[in-house]
N, C-alpha and C. Protein backbone atom coordinates (compact mmCIF):
# COMPACT_ATOMS: atom_id res chain seq x y z
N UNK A 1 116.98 99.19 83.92
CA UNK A 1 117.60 100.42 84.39
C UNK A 1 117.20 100.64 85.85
N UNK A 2 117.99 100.97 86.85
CA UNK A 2 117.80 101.29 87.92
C UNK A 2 116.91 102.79 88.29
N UNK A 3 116.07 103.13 89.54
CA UNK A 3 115.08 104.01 89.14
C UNK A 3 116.13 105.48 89.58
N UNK A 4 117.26 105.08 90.26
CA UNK A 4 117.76 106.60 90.30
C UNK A 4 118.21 106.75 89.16
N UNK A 5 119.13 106.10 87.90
CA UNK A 5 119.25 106.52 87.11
C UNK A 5 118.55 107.10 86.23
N UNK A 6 117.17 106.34 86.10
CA UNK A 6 116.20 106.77 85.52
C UNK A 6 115.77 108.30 85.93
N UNK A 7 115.36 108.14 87.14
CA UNK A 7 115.66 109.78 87.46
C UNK A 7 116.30 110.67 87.02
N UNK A 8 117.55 110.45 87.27
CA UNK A 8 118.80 111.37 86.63
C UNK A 8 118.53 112.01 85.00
N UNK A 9 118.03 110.46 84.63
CA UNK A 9 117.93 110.66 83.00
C UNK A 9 116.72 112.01 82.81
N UNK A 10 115.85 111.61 83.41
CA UNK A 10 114.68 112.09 83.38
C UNK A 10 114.54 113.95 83.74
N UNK A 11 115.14 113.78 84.87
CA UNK A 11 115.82 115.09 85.58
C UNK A 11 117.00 116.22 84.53
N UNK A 12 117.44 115.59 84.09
CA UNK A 12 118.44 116.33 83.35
C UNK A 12 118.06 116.36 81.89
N UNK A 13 116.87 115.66 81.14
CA UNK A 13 116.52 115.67 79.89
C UNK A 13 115.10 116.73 80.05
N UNK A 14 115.24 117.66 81.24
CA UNK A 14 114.00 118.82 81.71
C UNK A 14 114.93 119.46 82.28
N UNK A 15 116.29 119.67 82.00
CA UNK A 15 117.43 120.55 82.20
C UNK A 15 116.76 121.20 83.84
N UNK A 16 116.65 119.93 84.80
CA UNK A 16 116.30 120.60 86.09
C UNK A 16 117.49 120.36 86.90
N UNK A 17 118.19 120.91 88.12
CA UNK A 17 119.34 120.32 88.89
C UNK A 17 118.71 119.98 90.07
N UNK A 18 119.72 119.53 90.67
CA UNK A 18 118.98 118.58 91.93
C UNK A 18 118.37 120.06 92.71
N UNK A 19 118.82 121.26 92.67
CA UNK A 19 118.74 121.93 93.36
C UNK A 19 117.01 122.53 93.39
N UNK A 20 116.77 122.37 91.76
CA UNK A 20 115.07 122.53 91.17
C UNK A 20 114.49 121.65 92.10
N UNK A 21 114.90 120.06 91.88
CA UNK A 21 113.78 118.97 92.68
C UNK A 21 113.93 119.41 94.08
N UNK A 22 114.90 119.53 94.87
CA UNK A 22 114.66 120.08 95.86
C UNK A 22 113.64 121.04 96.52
N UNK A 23 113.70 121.78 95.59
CA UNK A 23 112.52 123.37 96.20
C UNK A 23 111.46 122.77 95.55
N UNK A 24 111.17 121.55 94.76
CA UNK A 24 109.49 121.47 94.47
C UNK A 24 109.03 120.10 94.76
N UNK A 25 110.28 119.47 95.59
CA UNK A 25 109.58 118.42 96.52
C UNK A 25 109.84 118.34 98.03
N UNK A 26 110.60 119.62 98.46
CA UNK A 26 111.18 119.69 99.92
C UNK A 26 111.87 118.62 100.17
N UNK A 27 112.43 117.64 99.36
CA UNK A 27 114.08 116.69 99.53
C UNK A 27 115.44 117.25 99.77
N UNK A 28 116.09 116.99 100.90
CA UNK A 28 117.36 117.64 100.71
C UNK A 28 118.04 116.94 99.43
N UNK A 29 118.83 117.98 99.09
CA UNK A 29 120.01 117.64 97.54
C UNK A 29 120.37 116.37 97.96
N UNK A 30 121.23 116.30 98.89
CA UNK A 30 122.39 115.70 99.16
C UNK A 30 120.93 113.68 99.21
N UNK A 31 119.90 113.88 99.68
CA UNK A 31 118.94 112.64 99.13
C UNK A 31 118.58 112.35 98.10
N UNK A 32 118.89 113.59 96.72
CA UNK A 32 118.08 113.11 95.53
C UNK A 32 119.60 112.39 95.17
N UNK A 33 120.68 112.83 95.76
CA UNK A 33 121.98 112.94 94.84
C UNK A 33 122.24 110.83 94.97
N UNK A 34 121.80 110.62 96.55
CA UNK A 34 122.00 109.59 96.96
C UNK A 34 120.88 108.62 96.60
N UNK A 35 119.39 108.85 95.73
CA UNK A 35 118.89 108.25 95.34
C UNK A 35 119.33 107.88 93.95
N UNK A 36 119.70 109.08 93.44
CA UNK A 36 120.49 108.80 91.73
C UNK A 36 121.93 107.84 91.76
N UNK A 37 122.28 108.02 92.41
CA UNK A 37 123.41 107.35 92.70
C UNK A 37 123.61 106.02 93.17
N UNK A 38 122.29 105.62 93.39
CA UNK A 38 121.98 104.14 93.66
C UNK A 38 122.60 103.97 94.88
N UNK A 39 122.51 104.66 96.28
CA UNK A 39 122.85 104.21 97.34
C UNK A 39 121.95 104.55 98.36
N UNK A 40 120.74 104.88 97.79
CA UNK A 40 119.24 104.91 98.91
C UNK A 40 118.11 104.60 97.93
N UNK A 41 117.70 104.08 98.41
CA UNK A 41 116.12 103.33 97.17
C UNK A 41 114.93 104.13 98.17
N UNK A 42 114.48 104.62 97.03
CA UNK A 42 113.60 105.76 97.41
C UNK A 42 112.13 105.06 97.91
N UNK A 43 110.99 105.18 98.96
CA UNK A 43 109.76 104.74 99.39
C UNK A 43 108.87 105.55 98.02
N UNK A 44 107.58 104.62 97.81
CA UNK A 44 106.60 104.96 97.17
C UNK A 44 106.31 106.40 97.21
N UNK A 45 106.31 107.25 98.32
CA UNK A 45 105.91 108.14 98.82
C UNK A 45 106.37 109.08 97.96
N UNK A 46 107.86 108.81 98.20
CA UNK A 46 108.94 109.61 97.45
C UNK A 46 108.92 110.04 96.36
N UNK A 47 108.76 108.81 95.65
CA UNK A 47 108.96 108.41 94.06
C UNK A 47 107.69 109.09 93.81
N UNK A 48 106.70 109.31 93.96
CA UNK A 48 105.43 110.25 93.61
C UNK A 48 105.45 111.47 94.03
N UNK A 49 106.53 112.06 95.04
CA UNK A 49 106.77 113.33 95.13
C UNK A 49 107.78 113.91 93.43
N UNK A 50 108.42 112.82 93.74
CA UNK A 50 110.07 113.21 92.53
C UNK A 50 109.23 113.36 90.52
N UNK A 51 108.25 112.27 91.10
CA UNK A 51 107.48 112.00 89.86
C UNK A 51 106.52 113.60 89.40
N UNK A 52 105.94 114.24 90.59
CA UNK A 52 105.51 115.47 90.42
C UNK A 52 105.82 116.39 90.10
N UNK A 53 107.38 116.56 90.74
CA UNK A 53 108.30 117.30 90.32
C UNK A 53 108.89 117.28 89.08
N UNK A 54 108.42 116.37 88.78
CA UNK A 54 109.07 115.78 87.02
C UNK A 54 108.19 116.28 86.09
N UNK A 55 107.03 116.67 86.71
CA UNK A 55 105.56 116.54 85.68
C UNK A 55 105.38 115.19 84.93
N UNK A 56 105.41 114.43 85.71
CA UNK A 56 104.85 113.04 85.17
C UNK A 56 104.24 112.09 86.01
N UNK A 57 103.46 110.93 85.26
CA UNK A 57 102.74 110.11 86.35
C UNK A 57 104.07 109.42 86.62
N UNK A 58 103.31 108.92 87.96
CA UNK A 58 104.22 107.85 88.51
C UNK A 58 104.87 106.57 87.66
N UNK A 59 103.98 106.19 87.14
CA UNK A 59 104.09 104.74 86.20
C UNK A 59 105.50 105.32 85.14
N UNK A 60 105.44 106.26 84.68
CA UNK A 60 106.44 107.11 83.55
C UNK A 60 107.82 106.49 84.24
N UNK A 61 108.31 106.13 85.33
CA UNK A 61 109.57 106.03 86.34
C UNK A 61 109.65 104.75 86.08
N UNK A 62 109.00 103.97 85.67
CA UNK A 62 108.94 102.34 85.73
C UNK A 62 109.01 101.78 84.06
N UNK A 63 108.03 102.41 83.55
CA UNK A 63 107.88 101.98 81.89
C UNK A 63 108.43 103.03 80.80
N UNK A 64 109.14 102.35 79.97
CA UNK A 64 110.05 103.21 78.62
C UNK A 64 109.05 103.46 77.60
N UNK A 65 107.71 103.05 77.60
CA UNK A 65 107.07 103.02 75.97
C UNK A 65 106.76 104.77 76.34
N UNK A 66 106.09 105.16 74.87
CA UNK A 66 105.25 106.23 74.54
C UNK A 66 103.82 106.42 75.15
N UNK A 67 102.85 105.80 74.78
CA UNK A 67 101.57 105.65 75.14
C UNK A 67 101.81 105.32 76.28
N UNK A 68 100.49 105.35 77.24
CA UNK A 68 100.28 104.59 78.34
C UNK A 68 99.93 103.18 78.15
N UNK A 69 100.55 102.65 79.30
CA UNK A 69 100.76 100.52 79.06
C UNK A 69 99.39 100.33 79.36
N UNK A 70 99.08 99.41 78.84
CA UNK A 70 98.13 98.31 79.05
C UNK A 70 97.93 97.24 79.97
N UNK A 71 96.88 97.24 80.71
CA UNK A 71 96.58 95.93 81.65
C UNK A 71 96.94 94.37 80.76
N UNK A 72 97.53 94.11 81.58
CA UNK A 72 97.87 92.17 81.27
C UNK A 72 96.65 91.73 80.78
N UNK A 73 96.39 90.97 80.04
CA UNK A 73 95.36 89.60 79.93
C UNK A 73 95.45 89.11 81.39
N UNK A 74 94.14 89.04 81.82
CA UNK A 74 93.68 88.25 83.29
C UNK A 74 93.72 89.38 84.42
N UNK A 75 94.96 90.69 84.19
CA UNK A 75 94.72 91.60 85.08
C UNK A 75 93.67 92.21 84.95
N UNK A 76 92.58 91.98 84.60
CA UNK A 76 91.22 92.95 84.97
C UNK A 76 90.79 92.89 86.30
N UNK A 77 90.15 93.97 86.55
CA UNK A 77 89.87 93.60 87.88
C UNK A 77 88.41 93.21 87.99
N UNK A 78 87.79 92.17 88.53
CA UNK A 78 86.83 91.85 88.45
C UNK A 78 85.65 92.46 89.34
N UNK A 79 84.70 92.08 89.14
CA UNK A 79 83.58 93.68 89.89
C UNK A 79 83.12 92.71 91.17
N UNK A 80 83.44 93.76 92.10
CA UNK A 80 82.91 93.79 93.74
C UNK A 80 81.76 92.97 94.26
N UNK A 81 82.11 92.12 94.55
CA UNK A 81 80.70 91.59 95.43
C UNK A 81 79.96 92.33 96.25
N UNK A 82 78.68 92.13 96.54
CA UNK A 82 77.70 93.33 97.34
C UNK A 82 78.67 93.44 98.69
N UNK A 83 78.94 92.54 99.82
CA UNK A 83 80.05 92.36 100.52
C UNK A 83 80.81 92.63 100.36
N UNK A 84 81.58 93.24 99.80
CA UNK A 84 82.70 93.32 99.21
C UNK A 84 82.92 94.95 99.25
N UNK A 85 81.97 95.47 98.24
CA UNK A 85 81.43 96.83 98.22
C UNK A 85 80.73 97.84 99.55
N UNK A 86 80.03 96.61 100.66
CA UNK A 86 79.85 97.05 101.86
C UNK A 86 80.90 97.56 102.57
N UNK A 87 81.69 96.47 102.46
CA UNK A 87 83.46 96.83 103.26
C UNK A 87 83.87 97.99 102.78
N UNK A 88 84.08 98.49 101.32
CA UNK A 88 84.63 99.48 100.81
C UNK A 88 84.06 100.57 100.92
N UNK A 89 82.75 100.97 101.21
CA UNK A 89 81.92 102.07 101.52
C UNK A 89 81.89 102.03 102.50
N UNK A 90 82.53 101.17 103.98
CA UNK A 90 81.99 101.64 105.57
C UNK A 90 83.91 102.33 105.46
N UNK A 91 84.78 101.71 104.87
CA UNK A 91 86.38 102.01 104.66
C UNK A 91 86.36 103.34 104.00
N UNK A 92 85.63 103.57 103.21
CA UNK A 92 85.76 105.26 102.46
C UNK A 92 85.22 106.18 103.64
N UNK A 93 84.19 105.78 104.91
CA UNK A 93 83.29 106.34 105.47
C UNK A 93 84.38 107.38 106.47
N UNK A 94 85.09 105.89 106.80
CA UNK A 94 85.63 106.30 108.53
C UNK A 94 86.87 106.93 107.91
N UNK A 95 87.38 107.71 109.74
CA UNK A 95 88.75 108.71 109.29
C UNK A 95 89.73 107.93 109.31
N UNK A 96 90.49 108.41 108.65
CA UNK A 96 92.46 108.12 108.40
C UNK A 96 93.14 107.42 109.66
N UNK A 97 92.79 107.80 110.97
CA UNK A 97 93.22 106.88 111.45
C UNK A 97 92.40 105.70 111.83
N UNK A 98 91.51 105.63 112.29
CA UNK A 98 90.34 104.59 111.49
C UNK A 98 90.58 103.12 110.72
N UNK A 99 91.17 104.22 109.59
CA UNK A 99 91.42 103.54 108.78
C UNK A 99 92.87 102.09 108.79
N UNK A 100 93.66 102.95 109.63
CA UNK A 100 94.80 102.74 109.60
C UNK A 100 94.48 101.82 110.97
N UNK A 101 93.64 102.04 111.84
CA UNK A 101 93.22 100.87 112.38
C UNK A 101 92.62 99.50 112.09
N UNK A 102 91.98 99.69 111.07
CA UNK A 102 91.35 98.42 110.03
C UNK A 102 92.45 97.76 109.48
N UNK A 103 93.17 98.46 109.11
CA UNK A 103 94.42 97.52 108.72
C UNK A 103 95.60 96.93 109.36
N UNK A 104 95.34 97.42 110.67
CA UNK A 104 96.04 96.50 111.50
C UNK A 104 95.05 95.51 111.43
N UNK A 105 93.92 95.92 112.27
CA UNK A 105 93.50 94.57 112.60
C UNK A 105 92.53 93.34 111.62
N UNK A 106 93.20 93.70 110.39
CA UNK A 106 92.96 93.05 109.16
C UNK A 106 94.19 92.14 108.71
N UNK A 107 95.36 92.54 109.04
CA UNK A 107 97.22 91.87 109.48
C UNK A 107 97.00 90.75 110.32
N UNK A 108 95.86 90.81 111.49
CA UNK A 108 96.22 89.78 112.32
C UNK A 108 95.64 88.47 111.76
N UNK A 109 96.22 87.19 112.69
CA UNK A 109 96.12 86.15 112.07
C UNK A 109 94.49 85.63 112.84
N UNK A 110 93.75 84.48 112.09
CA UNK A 110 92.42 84.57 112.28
C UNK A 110 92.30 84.29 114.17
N UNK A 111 92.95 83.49 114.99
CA UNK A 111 93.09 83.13 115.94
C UNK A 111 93.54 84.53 116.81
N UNK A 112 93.77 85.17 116.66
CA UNK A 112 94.55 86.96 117.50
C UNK A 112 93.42 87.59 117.15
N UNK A 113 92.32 87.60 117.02
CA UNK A 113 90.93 88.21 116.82
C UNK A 113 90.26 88.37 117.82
N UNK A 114 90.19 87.48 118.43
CA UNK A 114 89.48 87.08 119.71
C UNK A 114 89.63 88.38 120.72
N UNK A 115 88.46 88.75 121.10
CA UNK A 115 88.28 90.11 121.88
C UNK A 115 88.23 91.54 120.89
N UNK A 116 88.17 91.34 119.90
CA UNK A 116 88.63 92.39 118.77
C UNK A 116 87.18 93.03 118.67
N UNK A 117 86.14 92.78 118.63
CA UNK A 117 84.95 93.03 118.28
C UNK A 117 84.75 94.23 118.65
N UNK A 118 85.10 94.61 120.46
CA UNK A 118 84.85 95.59 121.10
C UNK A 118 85.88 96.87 120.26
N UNK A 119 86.56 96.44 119.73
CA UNK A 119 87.17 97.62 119.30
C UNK A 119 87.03 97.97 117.40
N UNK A 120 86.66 97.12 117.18
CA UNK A 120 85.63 97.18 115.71
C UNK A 120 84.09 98.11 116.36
N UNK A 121 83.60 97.94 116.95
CA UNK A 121 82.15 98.81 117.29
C UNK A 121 83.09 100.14 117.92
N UNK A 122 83.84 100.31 118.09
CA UNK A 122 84.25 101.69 118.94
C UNK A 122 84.78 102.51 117.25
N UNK A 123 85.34 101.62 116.68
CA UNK A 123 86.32 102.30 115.21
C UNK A 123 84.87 102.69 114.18
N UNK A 124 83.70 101.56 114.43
CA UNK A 124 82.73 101.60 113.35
C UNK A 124 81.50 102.50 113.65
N UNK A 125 81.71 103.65 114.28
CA UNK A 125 80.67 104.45 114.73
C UNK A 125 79.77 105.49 113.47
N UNK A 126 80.09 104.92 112.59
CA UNK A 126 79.36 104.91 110.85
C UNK A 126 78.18 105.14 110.96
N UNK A 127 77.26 106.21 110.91
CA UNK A 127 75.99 106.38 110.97
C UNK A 127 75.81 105.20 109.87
N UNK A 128 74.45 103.97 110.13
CA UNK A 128 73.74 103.09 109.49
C UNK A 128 74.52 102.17 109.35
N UNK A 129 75.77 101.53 110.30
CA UNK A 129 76.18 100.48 110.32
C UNK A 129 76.62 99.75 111.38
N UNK A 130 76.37 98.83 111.38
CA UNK A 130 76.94 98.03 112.61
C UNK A 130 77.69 96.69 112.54
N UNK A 131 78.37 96.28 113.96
CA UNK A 131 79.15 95.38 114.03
C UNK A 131 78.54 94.42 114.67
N UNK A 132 78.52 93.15 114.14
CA UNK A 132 78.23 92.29 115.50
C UNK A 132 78.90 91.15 115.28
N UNK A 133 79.40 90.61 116.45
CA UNK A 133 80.18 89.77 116.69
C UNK A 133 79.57 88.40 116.36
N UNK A 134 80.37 87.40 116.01
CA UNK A 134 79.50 85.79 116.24
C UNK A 134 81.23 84.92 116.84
N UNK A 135 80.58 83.95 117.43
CA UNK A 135 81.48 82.63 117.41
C UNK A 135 81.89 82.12 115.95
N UNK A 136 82.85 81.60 115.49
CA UNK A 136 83.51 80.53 114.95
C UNK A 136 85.15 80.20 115.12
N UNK A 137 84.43 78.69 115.38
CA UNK A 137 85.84 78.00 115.36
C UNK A 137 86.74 78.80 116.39
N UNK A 138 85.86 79.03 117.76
CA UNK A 138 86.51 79.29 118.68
C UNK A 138 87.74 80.85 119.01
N UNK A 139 86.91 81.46 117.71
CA UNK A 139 87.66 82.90 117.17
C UNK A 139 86.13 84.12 116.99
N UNK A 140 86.52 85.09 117.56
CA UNK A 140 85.54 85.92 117.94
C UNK A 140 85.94 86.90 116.10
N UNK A 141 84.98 87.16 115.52
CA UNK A 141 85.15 87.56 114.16
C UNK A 141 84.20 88.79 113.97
N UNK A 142 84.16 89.54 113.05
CA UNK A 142 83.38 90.51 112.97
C UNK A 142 82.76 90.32 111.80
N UNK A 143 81.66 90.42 111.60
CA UNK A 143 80.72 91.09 110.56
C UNK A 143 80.23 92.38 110.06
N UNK A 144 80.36 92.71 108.96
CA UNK A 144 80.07 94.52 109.23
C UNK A 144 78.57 94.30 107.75
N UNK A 145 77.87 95.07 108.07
CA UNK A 145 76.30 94.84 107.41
C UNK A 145 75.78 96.34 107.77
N UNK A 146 74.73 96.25 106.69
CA UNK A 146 74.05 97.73 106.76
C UNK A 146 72.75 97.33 107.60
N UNK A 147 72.48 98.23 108.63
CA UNK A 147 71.16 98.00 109.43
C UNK A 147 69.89 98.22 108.69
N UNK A 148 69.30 97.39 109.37
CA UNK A 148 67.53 97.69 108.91
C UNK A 148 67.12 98.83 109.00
């Protein structure tokens, strides 16, 4: 099933009109009408606004069962390396845009690094952490570690 229909279904079996989702997700009509209608495919963003408005989780838009689904066999997620967990606690630390800087320069390819360091120590101003740069393979790389 396509997810505007699903919508629709969903929307009209909570006897709401487009005019309801509108005032409780700030969407104009004339976008929910064109998401149901299968001629705009709605961003993540969206679909968790429309999903709120629905009173339901997000996942509810995707899966038909009753209960909540179950992780795959092999989808577990396996537990964090100490490294691993360092990265994710200096990433919870810093602000939003910050953040949104790490992930650019986590996009680039290993060779487009080079000179990057200086702007990893300016983003990582993390009370009790630091950056320091090393050589490899002719690519300037960062390390991020908790200080002594």
């Amino acid at each position: 099933m396509e997810i505007g229909a699903k919508l629709r279904q969903l929307r009209e079996a909570r006897k709401l009109s487009q005019g309801d989702i509108e005032e409780r997700t700030g969407l104009l009509r004339c976008y929910i009408s064109r998401v149901e209608c299968g001629h705009t495919v709605p961003s993540i963003e969206t679909l968790e606004r429309l999903s709120k408005a629905l009173d339901l989780e997000l996942y509810q838009l995707f899966y038909s069962g009753s209960a909540k689904p179950s992780l795959a066999k092999g989808a577990q997620q396996s537990p964090l390396k100490s490294q691993e967990r360092v990265l994710v606690d200096v990433f919870r630390r810093v602000s939003p845009p910050d953040k949104r800087l790490l992930l650019d320069l986590a996009r680039f390819p290993a060779g487009k690094l080079r000179g990057r360091a200086s702007t990893l120590r300016r983003v990582l101003r993390t009370p009790g952490l630091t950056v320091t740069p090393y050589a490899c393979r002719r690519t300037q790389i960062a390390s991020l570690g908790p200080r002594d």
